[in-house]
C-alpha atoms as a PDB file:
ATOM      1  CA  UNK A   1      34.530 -30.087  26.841  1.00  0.00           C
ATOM      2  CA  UNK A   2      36.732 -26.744  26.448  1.00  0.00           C
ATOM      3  CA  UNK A   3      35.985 -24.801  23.921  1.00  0.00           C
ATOM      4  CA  UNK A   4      38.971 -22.751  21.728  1.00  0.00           C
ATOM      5  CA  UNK A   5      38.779 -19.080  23.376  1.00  0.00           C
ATOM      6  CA  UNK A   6      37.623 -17.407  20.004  1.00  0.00           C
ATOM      7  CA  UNK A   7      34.462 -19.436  20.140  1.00  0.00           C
ATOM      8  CA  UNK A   8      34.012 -18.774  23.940  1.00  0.00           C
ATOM      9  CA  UNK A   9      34.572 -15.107  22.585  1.00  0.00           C
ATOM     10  CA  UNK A  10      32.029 -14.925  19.932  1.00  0.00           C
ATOM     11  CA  UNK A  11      29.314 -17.143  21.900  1.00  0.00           C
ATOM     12  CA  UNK A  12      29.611 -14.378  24.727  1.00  0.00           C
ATOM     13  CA  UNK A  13      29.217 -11.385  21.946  1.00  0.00           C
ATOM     14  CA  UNK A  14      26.044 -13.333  20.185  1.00  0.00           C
ATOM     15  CA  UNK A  15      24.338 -14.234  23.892  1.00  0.00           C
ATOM     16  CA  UNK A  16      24.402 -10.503  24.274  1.00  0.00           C
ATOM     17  CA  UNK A  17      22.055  -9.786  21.228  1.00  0.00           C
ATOM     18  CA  UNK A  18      18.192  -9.757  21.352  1.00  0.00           C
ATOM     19  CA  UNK A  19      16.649 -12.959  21.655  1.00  0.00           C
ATOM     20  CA  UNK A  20      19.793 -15.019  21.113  1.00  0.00           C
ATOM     21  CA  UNK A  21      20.637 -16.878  24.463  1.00  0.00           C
ATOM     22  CA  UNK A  22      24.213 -18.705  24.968  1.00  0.00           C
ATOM     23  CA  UNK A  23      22.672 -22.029  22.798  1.00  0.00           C
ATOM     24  CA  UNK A  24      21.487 -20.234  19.678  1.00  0.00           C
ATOM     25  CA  UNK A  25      24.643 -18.930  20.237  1.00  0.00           C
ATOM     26  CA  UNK A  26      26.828 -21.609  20.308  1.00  0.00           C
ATOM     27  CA  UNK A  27      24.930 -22.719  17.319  1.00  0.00           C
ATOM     28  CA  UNK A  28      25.654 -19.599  15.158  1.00  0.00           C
ATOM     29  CA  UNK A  29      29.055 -19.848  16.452  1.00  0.00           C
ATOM     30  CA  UNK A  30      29.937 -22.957  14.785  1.00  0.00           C
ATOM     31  CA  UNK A  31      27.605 -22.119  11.674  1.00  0.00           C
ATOM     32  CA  UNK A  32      29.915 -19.333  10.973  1.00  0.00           C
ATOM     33  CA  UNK A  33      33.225 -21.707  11.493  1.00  0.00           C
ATOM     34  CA  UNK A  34      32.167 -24.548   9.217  1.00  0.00           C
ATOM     35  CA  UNK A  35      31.335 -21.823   7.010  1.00  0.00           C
ATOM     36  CA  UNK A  36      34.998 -21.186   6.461  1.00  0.00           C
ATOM     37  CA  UNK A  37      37.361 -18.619   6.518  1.00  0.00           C
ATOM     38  CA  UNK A  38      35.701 -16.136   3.738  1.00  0.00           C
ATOM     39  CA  UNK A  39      32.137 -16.082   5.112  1.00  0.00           C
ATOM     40  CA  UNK A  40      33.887 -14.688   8.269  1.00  0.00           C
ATOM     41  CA  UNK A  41      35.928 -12.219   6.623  1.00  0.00           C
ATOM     42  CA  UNK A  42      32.417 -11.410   4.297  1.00  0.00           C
ATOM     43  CA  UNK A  43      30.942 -10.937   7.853  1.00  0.00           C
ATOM     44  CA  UNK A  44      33.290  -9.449   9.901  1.00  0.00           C
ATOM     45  CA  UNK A  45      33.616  -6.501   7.127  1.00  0.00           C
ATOM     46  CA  UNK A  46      30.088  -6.046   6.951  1.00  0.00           C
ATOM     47  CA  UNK A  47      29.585  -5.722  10.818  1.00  0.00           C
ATOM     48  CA  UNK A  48      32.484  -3.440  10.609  1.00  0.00           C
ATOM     49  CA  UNK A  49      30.451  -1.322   8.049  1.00  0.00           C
ATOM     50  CA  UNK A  50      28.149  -0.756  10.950  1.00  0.00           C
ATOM     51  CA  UNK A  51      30.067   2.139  12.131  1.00  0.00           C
ATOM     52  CA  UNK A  52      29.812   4.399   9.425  1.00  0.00           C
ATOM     53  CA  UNK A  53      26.537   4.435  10.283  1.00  0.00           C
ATOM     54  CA  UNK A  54      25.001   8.039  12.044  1.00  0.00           C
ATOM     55  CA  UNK A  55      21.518   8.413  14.352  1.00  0.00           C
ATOM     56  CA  UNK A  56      19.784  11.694  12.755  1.00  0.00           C
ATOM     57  CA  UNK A  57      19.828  14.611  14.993  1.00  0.00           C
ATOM     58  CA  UNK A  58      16.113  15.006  14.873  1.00  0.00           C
ATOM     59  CA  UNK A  59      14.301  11.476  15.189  1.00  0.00           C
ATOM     60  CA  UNK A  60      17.266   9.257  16.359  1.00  0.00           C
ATOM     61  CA  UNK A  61      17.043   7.111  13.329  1.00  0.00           C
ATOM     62  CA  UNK A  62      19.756   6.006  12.060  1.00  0.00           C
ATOM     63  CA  UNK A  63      20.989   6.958   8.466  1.00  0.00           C
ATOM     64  CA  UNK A  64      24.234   7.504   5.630  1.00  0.00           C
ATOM     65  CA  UNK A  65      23.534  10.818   5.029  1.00  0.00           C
ATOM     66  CA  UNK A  66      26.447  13.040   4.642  1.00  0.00           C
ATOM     67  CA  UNK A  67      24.487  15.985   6.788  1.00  0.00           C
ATOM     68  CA  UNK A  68      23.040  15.492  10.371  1.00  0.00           C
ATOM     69  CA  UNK A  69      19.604  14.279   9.089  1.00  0.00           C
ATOM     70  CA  UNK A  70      17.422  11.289   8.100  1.00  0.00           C
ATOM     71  CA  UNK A  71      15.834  10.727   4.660  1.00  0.00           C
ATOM     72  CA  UNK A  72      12.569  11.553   6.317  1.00  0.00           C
ATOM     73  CA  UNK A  73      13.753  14.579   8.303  1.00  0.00           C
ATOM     74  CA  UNK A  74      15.279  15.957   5.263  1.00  0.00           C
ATOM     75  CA  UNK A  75      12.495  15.062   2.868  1.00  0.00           C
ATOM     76  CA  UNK A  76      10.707  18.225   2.088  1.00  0.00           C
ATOM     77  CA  UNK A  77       7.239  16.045   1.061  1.00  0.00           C
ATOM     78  CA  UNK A  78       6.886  14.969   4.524  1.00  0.00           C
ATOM     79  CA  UNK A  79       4.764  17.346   7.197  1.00  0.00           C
ATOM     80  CA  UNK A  80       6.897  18.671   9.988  1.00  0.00           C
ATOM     81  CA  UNK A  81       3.876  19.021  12.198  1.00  0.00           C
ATOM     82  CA  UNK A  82       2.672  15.823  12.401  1.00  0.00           C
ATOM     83  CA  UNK A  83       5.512  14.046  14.642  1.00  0.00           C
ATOM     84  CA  UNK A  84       4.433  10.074  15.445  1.00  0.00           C
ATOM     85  CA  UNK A  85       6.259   9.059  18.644  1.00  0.00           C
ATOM     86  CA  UNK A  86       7.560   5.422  18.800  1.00  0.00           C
ATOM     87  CA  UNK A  87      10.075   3.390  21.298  1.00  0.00           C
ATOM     88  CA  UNK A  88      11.955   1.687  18.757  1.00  0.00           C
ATOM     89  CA  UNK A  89      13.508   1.796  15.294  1.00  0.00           C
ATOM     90  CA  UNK A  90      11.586  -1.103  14.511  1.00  0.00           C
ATOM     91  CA  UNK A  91       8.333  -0.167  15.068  1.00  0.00           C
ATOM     92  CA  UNK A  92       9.282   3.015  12.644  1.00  0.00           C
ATOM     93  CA  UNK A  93       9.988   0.864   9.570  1.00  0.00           C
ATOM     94  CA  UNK A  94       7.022  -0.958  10.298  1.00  0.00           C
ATOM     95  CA  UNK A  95       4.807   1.958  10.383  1.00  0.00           C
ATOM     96  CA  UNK A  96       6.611   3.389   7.879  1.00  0.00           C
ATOM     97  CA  UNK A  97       6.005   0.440   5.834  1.00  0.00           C
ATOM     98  CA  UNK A  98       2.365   0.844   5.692  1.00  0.00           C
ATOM     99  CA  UNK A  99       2.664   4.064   3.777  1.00  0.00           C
ATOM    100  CA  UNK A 100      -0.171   6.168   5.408  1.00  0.00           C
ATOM    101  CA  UNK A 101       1.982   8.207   7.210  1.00  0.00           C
ATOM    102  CA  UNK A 102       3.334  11.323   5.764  1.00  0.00           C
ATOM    103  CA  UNK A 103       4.745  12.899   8.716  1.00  0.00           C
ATOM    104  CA  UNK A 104       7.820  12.948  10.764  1.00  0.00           C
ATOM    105  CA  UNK A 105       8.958  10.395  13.270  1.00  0.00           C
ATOM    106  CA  UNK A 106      10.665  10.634  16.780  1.00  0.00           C
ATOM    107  CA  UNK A 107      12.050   7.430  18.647  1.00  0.00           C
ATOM    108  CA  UNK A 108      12.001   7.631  22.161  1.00  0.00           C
ATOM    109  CA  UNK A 109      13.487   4.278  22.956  1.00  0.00           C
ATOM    110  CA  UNK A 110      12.436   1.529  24.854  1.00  0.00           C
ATOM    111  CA  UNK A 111      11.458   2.877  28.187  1.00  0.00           C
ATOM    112  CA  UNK A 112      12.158   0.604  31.877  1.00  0.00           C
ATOM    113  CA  UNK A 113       9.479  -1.093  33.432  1.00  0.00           C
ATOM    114  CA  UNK A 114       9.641   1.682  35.865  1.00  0.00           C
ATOM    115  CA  UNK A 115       8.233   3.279  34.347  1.00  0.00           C
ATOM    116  CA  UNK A 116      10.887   6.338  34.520  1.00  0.00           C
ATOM    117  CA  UNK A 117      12.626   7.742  31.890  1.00  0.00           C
ATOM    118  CA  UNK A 118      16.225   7.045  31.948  1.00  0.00           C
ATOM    119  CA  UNK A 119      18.138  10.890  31.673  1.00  0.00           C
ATOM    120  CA  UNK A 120      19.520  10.329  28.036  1.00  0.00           C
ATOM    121  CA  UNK A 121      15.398   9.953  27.111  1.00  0.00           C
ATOM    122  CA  UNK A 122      14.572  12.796  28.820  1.00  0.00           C
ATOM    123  CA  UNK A 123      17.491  14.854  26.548  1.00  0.00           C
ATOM    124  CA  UNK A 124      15.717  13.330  23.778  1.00  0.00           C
ATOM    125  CA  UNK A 125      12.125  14.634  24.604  1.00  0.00           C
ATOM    126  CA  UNK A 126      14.018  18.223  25.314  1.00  0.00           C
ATOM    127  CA  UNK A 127      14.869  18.033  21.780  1.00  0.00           C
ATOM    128  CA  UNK A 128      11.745  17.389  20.870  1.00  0.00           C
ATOM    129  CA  UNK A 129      10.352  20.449  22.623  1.00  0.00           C
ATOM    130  CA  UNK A 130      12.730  22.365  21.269  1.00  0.00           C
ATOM    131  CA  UNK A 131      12.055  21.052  17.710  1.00  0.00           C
ATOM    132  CA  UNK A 132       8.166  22.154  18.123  1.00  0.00           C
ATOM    133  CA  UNK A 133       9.161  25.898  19.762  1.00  0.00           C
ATOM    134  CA  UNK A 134      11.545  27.058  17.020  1.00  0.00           C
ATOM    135  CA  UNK A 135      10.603  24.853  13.567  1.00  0.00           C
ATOM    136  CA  UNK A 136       6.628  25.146  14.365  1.00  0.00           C
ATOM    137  CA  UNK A 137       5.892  28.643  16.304  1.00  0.00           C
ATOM    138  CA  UNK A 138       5.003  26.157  19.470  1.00  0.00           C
ATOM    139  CA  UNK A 139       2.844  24.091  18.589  1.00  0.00           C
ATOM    140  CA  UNK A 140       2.605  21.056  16.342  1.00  0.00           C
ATOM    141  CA  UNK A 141      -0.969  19.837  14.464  1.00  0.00           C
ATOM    142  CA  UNK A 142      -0.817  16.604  15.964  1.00  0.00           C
ATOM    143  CA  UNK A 143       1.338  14.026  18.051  1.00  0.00           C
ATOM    144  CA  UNK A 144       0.621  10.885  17.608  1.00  0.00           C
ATOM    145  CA  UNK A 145       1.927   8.026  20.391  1.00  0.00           C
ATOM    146  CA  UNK A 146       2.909   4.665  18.351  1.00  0.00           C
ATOM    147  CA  UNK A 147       3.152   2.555  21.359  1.00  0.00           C
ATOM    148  CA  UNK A 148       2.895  -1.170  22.125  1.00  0.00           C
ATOM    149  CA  UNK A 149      -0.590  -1.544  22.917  1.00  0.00           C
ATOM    150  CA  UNK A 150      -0.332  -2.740  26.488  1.00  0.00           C
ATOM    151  CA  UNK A 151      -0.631  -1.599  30.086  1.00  0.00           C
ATOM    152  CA  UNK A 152       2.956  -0.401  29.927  1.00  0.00           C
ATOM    153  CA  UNK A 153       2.319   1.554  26.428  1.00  0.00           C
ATOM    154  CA  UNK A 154      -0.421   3.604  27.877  1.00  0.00           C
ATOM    155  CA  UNK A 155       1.093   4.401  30.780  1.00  0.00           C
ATOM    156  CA  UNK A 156       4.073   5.537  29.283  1.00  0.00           C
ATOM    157  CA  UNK A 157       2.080   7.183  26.162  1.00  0.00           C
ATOM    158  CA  UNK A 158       0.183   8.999  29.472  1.00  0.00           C
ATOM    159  CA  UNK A 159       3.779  10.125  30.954  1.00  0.00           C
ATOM    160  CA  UNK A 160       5.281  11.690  28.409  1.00  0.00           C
ATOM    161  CA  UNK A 161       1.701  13.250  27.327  1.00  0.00           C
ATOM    162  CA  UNK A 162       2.512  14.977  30.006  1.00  0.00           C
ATOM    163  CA  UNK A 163       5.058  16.876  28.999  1.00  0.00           C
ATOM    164  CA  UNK A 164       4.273  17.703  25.357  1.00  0.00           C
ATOM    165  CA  UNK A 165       0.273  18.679  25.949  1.00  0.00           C
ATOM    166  CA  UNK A 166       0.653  22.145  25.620  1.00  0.00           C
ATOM    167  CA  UNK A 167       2.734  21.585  22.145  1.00  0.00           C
ATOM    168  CA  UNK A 168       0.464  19.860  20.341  1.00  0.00           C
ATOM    169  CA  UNK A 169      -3.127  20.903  18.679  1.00  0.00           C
ATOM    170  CA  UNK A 170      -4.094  17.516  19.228  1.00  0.00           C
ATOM    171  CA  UNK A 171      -2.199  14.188  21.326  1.00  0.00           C
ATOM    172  CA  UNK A 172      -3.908  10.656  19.439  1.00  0.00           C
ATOM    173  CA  UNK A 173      -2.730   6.989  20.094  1.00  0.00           C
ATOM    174  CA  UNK A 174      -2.985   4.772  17.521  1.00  0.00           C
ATOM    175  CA  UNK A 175      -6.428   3.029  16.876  1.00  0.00           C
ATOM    176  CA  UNK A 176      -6.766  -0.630  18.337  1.00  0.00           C
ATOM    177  CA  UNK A 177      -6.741  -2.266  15.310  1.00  0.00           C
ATOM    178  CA  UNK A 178      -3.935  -3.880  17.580  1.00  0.00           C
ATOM    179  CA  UNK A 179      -4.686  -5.942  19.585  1.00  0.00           C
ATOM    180  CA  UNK A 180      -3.356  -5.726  23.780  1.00  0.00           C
ATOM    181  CA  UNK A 181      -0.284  -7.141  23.855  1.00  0.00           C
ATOM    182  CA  UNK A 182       0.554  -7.097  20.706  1.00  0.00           C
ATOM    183  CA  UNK A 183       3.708  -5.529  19.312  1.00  0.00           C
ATOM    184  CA  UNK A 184       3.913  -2.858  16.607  1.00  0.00           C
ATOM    185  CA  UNK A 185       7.217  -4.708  15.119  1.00  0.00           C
ATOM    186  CA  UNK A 186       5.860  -8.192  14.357  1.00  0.00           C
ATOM    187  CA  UNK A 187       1.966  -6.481  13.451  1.00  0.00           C
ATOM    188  CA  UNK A 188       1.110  -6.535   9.450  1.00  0.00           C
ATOM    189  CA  UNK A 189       0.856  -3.514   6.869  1.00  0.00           C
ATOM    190  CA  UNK A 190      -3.152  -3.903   7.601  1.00  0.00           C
ATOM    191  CA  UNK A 191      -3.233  -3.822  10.657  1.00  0.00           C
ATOM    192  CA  UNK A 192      -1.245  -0.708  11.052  1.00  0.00           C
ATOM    193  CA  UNK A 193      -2.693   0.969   8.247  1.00  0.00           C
ATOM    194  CA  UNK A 194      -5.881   0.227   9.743  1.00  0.00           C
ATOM    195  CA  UNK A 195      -4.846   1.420  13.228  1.00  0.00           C
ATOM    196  CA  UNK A 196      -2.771   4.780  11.795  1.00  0.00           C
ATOM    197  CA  UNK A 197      -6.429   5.801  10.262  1.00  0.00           C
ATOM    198  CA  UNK A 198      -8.405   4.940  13.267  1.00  0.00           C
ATOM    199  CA  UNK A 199      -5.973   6.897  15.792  1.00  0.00           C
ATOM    200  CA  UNK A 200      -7.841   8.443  18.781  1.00  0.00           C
END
């Protein structure tokens, strides 16, 4: 059967998202149609909306703000030495969630299988260095690594360890509260609590 081209369209837009292959999409595809006309307008607007959104200059999180900053970067509560490293935004709100944290945040994004970071990553820890030499004389208090607890998280907590060591009074991961495998996203406010306060 031949489906009209906006459909084909959509389904191909939707398949692209995370965990959404070309079925679920087909499905939301027709969900929105027999929705009618004003739920896609309602929709299409708010996607649009997306755009005036900006990543903060600092941690990569994205934010409103009318300056280059976060809420959390700009928040003069939270401790600028205590930097918690994560892959994605995700994880943040989770952690953030919990509300043991009072320091600052930096997203390193998801990082390939290889193992390698990919060059725009790489820009992003150089920022971070940077951030440490001129904000905190050289050296933070502490660097936490917020990772996935899995072969993959230590090895790439290990990698980029390697390039902050000397910036930091002390490198922790998070305590294993969580359990291997497990991801940081879908964990409760509990378990991460639990895990911020037993960080090693």
């Amino acid at each position: 059967m031949k489906l009209p081209d906006p459909i084909k369209k959509v389904v191909a837009e939707l398949s692209e998202l995370p965990s959404i292959g070309p079925r679920q999409a087909i499905r939301l595809a027709f969900y929105l149609v027999l929705k009618g006309k004003d739920r896609i307008r309602t929709l299409a607007r708010e996607i649009g909306d997306l755009e005036k959104i900006k990543t903060c200059e600092r941690c990569f999180f994205i934010h409103q703000n009318t300056g280059s900053l976060c809420d959390t970067c700009e928040s003069p509560s939270r401790r600028k030495d205590l930097i918690m490293i994560v892959e994605k935004e995700t994880d943040l709100i989770s952690l953030e969630n919990t509300g043991k944290f009072g320091g600052r945040y930096f997203i390193v994004g998801i990082i390939p299988k290889t193992g390698l970071l990919e060059d725009w990553q790489k820009l992003r820890i150089q920022n971070l260095k940077s951030f440490i030499q001129k904000e905190l004389g050289g050296q933070a208090e502490e660097i936490i690594f917020a990772f996935n607890p899995s072969t993959a998280g230590d090895f790439n907590a290990s990698l980029i360890t390697k390039e902050l060591r000397s910036l930091a009074k002390k490198i922790s991961r998070l305590g294993r509260g969580l359990p291997t495998g497990g991801e940081i996203e879908f964990a409760d406010d509990e378990t991460l609590g639990a895990s911020l306060e037993r960080r090693s």
